[in-house]
PDB file of N, CA and C in Angstrom:
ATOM      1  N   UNK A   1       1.331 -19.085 -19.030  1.00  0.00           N
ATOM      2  CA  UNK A   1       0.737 -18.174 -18.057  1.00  0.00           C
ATOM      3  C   UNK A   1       0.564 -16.801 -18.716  1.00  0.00           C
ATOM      4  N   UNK A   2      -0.722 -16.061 -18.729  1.00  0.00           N
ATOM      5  CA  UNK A   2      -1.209 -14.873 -19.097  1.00  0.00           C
ATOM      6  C   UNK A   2      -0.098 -14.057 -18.029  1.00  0.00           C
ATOM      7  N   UNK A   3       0.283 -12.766 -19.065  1.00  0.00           N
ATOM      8  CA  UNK A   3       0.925 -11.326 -17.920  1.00  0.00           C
ATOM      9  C   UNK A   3      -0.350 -11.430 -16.893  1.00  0.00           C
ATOM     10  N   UNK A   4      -0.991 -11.359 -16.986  1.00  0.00           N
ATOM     11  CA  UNK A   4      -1.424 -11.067 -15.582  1.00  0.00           C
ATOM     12  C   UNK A   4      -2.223 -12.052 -14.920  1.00  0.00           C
ATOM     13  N   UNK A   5      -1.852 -13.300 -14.974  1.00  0.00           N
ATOM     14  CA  UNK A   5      -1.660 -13.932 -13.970  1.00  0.00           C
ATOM     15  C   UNK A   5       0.162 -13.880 -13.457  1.00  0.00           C
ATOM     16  N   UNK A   6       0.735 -13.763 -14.433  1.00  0.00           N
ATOM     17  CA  UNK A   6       1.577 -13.155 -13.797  1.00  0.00           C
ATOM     18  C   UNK A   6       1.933 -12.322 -12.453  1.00  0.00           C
ATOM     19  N   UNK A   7       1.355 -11.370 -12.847  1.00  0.00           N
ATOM     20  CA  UNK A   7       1.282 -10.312 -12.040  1.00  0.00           C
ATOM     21  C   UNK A   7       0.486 -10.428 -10.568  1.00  0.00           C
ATOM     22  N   UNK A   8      -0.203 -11.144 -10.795  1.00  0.00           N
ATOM     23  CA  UNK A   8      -1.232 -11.378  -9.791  1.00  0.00           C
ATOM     24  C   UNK A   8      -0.045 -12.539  -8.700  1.00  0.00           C
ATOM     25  N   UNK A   9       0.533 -13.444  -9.397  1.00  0.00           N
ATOM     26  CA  UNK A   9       0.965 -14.310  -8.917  1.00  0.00           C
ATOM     27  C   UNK A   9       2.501 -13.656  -7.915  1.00  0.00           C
ATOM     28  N   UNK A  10       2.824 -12.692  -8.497  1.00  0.00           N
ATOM     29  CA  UNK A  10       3.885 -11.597  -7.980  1.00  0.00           C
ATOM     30  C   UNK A  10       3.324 -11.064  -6.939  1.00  0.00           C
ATOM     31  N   UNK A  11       1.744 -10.202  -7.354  1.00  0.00           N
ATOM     32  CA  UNK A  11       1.350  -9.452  -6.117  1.00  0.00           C
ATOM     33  C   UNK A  11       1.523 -10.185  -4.792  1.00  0.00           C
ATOM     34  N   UNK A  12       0.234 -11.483  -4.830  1.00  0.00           N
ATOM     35  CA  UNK A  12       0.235 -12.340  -3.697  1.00  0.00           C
ATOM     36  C   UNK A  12       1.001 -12.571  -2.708  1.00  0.00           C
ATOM     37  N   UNK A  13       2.511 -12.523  -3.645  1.00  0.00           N
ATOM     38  CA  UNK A  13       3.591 -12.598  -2.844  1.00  0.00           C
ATOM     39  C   UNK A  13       4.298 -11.634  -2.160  1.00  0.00           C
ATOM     40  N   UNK A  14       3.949 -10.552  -2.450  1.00  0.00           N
ATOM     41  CA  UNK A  14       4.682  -9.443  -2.535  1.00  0.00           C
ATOM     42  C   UNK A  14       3.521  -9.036  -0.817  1.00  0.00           C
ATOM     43  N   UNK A  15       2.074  -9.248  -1.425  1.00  0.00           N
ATOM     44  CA  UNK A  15       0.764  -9.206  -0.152  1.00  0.00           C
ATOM     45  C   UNK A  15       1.177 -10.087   1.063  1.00  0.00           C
ATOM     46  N   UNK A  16       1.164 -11.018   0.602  1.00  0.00           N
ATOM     47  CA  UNK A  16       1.691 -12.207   1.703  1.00  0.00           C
ATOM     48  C   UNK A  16       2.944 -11.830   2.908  1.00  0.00           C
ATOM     49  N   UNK A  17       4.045 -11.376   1.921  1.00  0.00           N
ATOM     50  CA  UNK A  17       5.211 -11.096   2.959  1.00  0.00           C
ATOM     51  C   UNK A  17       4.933  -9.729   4.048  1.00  0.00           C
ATOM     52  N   UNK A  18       4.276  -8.790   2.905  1.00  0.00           N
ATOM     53  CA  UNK A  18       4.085  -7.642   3.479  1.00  0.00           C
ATOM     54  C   UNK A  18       3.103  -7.198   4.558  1.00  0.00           C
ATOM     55  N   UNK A  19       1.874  -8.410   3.971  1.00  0.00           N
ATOM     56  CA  UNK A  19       1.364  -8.316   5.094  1.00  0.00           C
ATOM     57  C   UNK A  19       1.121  -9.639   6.277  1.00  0.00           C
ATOM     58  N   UNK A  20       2.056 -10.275   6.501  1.00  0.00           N
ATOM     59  CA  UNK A  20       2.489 -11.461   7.117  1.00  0.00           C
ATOM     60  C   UNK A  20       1.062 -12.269   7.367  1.00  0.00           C
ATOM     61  N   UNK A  21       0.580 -12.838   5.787  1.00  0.00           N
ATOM     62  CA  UNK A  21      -0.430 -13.869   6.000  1.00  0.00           C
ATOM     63  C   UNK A  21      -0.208 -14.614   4.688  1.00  0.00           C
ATOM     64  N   UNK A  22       0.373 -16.064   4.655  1.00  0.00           N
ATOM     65  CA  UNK A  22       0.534 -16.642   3.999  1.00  0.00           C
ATOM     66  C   UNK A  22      -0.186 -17.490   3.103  1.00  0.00           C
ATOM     67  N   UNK A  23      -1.462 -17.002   4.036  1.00  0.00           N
ATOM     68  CA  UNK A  23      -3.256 -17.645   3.721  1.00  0.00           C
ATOM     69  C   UNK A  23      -3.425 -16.483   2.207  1.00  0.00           C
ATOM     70  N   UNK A  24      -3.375 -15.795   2.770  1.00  0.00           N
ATOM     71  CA  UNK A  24      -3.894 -14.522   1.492  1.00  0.00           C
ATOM     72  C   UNK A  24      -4.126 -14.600   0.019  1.00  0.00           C
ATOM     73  N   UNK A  25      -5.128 -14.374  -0.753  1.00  0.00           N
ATOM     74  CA  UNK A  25      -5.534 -14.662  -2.133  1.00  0.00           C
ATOM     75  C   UNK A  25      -6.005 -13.988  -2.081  1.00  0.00           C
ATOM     76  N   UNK A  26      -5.170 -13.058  -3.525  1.00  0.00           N
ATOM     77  CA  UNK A  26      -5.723 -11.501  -3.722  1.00  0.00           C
ATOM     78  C   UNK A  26      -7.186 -11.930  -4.633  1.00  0.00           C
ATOM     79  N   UNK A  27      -7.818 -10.775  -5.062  1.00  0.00           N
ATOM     80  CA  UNK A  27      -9.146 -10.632  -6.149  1.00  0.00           C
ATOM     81  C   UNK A  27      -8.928  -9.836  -6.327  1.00  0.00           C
ATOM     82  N   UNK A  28      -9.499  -9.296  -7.782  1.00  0.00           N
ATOM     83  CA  UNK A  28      -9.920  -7.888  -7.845  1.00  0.00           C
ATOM     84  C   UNK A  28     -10.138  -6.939  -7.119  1.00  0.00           C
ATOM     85  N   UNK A  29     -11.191  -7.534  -6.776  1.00  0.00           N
ATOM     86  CA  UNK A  29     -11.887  -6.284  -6.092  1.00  0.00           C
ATOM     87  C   UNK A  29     -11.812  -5.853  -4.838  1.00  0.00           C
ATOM     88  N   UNK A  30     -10.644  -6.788  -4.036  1.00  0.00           N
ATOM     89  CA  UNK A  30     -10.130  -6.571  -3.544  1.00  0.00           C
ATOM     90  C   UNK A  30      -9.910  -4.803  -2.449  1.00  0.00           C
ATOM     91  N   UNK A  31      -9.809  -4.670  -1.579  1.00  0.00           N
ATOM     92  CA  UNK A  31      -9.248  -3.327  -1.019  1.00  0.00           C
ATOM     93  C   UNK A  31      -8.815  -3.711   0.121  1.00  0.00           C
ATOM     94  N   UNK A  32      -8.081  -2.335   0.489  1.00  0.00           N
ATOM     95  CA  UNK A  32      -7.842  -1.382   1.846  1.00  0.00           C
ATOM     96  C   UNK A  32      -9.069  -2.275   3.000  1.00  0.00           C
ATOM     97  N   UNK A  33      -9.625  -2.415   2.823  1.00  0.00           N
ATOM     98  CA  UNK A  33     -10.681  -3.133   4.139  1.00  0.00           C
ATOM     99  C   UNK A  33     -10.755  -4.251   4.110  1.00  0.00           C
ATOM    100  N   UNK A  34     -10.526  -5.197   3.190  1.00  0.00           N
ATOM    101  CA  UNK A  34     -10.503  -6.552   3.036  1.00  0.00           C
ATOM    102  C   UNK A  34      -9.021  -6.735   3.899  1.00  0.00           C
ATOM    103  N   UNK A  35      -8.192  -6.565   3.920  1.00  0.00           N
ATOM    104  CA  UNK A  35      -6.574  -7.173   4.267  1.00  0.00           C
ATOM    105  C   UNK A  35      -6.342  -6.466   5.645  1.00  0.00           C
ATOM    106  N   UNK A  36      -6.053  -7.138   6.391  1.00  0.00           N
ATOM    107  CA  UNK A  36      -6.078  -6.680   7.987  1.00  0.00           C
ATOM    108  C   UNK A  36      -4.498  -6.037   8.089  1.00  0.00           C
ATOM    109  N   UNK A  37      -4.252  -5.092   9.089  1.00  0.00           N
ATOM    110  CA  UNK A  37      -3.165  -4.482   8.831  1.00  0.00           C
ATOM    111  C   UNK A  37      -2.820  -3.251   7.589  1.00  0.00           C
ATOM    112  N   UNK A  38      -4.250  -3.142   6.528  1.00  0.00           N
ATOM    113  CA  UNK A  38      -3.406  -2.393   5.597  1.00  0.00           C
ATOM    114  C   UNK A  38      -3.931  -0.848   5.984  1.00  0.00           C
ATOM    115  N   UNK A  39      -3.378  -0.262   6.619  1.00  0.00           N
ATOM    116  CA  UNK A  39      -3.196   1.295   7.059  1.00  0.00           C
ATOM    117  C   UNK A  39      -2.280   2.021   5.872  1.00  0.00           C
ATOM    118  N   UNK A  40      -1.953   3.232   6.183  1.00  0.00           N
ATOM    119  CA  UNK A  40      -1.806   4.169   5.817  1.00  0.00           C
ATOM    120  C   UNK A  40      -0.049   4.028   5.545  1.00  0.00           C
ATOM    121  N   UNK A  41       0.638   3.706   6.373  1.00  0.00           N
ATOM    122  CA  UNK A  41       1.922   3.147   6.472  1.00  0.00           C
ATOM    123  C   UNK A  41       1.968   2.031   5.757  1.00  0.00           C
ATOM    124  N   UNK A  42       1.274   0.921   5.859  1.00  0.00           N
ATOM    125  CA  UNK A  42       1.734   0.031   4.935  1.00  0.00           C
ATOM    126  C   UNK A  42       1.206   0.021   3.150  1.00  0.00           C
ATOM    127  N   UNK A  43       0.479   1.034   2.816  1.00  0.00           N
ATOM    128  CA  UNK A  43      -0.454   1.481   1.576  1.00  0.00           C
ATOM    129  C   UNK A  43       1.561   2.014   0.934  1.00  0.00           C
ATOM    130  N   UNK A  44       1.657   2.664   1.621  1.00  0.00           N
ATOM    131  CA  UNK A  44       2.777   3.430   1.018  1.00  0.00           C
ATOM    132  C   UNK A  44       4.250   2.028   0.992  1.00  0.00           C
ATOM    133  N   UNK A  45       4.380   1.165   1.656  1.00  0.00           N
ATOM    134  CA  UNK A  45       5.640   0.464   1.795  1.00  0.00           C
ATOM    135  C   UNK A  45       4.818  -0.808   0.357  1.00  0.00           C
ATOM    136  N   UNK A  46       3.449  -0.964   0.580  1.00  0.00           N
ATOM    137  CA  UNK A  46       3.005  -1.730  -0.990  1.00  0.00           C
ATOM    138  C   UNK A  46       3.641  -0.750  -1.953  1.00  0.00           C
ATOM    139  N   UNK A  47       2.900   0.727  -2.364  1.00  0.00           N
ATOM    140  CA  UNK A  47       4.153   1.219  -3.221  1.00  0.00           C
ATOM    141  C   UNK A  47       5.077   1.332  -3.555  1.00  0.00           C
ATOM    142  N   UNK A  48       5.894   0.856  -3.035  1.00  0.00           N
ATOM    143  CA  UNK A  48       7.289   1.150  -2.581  1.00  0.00           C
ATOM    144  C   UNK A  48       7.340  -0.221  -3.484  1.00  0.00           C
ATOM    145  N   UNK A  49       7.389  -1.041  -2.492  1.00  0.00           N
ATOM    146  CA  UNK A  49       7.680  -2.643  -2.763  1.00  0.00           C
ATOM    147  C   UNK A  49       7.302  -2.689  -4.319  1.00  0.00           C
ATOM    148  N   UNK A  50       6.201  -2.559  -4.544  1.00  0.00           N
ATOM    149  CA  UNK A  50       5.604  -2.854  -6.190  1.00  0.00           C
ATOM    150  C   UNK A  50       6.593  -1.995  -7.117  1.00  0.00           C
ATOM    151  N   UNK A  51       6.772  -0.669  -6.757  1.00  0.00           N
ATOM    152  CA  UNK A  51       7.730  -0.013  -7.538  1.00  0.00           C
ATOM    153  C   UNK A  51       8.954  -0.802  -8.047  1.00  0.00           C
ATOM    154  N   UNK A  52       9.674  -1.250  -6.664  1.00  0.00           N
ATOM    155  CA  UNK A  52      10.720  -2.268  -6.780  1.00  0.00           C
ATOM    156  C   UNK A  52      10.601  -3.625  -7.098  1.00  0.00           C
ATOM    157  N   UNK A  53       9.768  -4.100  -7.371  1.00  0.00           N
ATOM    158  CA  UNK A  53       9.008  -5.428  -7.208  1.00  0.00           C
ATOM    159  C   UNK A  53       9.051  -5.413  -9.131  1.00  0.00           C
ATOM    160  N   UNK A  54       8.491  -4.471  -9.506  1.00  0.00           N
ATOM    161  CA  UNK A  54       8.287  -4.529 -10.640  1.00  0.00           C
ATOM    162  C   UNK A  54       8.590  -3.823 -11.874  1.00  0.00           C
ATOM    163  N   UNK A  55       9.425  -2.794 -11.101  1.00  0.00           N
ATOM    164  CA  UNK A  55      10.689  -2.244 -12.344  1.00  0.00           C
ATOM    165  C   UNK A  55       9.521  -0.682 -12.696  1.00  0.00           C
ATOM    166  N   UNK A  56       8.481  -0.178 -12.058  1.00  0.00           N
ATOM    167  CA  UNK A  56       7.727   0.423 -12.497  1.00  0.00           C
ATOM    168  C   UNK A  56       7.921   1.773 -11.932  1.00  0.00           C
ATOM    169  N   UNK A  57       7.317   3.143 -12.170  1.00  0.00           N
ATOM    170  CA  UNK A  57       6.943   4.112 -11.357  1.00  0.00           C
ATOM    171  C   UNK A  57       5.795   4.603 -10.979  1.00  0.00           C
ATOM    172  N   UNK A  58       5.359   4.590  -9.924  1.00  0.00           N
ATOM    173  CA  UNK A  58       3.744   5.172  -9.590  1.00  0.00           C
ATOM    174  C   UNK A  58       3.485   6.896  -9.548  1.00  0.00           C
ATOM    175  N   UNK A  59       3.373   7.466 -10.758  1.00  0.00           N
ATOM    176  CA  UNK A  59       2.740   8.733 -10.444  1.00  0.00           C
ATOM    177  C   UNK A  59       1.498   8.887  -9.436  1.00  0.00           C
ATOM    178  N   UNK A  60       1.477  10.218  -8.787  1.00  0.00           N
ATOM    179  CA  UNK A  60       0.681  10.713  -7.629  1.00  0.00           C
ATOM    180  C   UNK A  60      -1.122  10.203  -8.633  1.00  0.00           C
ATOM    181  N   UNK A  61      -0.501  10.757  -9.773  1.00  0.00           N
ATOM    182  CA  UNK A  61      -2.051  10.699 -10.142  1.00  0.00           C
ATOM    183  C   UNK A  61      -2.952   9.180 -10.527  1.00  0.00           C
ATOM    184  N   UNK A  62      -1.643   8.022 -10.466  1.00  0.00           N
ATOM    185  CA  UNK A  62      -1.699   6.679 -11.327  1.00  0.00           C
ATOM    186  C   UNK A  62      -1.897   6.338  -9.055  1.00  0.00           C
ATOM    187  N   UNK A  63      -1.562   7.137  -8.297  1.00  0.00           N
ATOM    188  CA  UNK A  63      -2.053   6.507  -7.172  1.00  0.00           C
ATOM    189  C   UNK A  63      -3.542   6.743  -6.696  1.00  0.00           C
ATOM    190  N   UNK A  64      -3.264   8.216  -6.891  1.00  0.00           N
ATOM    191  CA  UNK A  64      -5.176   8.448  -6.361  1.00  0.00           C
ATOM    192  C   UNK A  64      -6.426   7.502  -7.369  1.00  0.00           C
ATOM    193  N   UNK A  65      -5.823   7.213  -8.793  1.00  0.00           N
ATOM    194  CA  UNK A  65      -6.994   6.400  -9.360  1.00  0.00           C
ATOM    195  C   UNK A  65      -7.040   4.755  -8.560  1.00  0.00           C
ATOM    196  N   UNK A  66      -6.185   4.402  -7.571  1.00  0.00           N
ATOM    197  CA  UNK A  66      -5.870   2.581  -6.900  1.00  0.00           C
ATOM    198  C   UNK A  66      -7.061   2.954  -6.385  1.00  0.00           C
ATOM    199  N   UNK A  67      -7.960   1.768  -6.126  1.00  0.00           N
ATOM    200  CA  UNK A  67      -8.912   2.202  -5.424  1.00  0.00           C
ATOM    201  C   UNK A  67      -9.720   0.371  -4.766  1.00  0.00           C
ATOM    202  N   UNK A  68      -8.910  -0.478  -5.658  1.00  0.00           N
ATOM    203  CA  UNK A  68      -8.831  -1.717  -5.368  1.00  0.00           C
ATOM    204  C   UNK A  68      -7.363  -2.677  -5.773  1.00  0.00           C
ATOM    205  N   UNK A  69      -7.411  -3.882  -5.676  1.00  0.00           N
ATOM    206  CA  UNK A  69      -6.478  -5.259  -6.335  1.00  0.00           C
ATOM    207  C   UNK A  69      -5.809  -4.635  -7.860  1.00  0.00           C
ATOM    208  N   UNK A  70      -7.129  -4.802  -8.371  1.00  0.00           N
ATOM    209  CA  UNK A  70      -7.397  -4.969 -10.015  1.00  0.00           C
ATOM    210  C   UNK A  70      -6.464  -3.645 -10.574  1.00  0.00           C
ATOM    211  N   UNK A  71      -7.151  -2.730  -9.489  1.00  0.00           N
ATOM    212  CA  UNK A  71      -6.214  -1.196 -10.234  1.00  0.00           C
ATOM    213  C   UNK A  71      -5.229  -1.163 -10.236  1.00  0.00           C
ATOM    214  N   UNK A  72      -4.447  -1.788  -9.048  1.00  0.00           N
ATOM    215  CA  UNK A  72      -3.301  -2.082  -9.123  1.00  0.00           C
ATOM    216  C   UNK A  72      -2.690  -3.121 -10.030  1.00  0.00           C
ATOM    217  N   UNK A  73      -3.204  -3.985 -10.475  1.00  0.00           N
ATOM    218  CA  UNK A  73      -2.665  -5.133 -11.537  1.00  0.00           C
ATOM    219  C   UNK A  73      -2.614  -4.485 -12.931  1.00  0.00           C
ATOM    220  N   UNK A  74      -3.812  -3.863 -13.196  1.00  0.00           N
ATOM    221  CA  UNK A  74      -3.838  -3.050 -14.391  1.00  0.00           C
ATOM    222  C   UNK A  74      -2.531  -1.986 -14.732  1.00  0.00           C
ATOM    223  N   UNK A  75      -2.805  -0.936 -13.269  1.00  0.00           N
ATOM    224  CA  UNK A  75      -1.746  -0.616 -13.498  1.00  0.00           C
ATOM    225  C   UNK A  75      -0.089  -0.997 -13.777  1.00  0.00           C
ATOM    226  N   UNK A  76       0.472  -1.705 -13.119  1.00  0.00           N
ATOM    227  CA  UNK A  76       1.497  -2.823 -13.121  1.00  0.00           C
ATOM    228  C   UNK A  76       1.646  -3.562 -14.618  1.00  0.00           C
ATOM    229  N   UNK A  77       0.220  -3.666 -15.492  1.00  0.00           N
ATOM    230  CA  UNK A  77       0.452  -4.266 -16.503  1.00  0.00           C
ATOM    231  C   UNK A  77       0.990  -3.407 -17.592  1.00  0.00           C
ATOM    232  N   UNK A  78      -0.006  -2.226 -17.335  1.00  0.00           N
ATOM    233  CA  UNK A  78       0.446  -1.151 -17.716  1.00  0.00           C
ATOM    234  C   UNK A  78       1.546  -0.569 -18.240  1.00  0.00           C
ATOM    235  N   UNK A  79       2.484  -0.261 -16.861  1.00  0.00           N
ATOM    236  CA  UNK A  79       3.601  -0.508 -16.682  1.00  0.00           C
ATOM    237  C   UNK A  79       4.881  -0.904 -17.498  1.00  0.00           C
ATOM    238  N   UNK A  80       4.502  -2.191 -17.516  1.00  0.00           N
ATOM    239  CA  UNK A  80       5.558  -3.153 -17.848  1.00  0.00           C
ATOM    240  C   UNK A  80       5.528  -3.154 -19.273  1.00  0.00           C
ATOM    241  N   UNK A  81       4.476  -2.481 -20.507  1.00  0.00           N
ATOM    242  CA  UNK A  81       4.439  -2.990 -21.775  1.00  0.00           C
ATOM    243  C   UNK A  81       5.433  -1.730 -22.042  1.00  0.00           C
TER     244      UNK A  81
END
């Protein structure tokens, strides 16, 4: 398994619990409007979670560039090297 299917395979799960749909399969390109429930409150408890989820830290500025899925995986891959 590639890191990032890795990662992807982490997110899902991490999407799934958080946002209580067990159906869910992230993409790229993925966003904020695709996933029902993801407000403003739960944008920040995904941070949270991924932080802890994945041993990482999200600077303010590594948040304003998220802007989909992917940015977030990238980032996360990021991360971890």
């Amino acid at each position: 398994m590639r890191p990032a299917d890795a990662v992807y395979q982490e997110l899902t799960e991490l999407f799934r619990d958080l946002f209580m749909d067990d159906d869910l399969v992230l993409r790229p390109d993925m966003t904020a409007d695709d996933i029902k429930n993801w407000d403003s409150i739960n944008h920040i408890n995904l941070l949270v979670a991924v932080e802890s989820r994945f041993g990482i830290r999200i600077s303010t500025m590594g948040v304003e560039k998220l802007k989909c899925v992917g940015d977030l995986a990238d980032l996360i891959t990021a991360g971890r090297v």
